[in-house]
Protein backbone atom coordinates (compact mmCIF):
# COMPACT_ATOMS: atom_id res chain seq x y z
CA UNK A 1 0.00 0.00 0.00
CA UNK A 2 1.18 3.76 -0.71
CA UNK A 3 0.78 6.61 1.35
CA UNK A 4 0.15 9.99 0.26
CA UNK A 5 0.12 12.96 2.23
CA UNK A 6 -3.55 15.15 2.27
CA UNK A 7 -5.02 11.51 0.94
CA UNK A 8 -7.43 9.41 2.46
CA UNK A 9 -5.54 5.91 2.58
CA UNK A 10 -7.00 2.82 1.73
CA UNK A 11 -6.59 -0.78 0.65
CA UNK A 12 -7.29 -2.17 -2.93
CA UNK A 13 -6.80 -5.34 -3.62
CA UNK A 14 -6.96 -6.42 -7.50
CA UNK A 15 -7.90 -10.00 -7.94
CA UNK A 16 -5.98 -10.34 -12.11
CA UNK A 17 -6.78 -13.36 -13.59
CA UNK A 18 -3.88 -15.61 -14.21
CA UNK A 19 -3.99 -14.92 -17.92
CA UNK A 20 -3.49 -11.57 -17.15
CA UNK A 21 0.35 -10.48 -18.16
CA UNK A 22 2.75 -9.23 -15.14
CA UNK A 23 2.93 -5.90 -17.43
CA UNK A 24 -0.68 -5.21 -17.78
CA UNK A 25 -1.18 -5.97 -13.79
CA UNK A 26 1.44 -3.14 -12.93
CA UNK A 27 -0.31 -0.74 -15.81
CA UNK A 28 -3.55 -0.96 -14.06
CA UNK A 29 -1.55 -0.30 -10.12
CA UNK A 30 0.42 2.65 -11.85
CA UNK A 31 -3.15 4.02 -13.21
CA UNK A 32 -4.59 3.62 -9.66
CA UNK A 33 -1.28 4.96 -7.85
CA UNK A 34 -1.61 8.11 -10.73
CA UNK A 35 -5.06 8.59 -9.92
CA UNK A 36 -4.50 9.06 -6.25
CA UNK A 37 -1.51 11.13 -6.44
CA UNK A 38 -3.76 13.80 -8.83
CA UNK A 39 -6.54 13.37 -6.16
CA UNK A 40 -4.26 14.08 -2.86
CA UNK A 41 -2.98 17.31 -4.78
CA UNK A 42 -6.50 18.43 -5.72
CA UNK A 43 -7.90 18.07 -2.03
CA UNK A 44 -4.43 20.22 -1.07
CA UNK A 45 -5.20 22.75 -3.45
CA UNK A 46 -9.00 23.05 -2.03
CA UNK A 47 -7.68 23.51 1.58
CA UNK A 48 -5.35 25.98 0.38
CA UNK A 49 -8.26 27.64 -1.40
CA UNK A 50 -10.69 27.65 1.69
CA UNK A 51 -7.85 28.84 3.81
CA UNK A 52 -7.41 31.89 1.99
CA UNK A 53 -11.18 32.41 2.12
């Protein structure tokens, strides 16, 4: 599991079939590590927003 700062963490767990290539398995945890790296720095930038408010 990663940790991001200014993220909620939690737990997926991807069940791949076993026909599913080692490559395409690590495609679909880089998506979801991508996805929550652009979240954590959206929620930042909405605290810094309200904080200025």
């Amino acid at each position: 599991m990663t940790t991001y700062p200014d993220a909620v963490t939690s737990t997926v767990e991807i069940d791949f079939d076993d026909w599913v290539p080692e490559d395409s398995r690590q495609a679909v945890r880089n998506s979801i590590n991508a996805l929550a790296v652009r979240h954590s720095a959206e929620n930042a930038r909405r605290r810094e927003l309200d904080a200025e408010d």
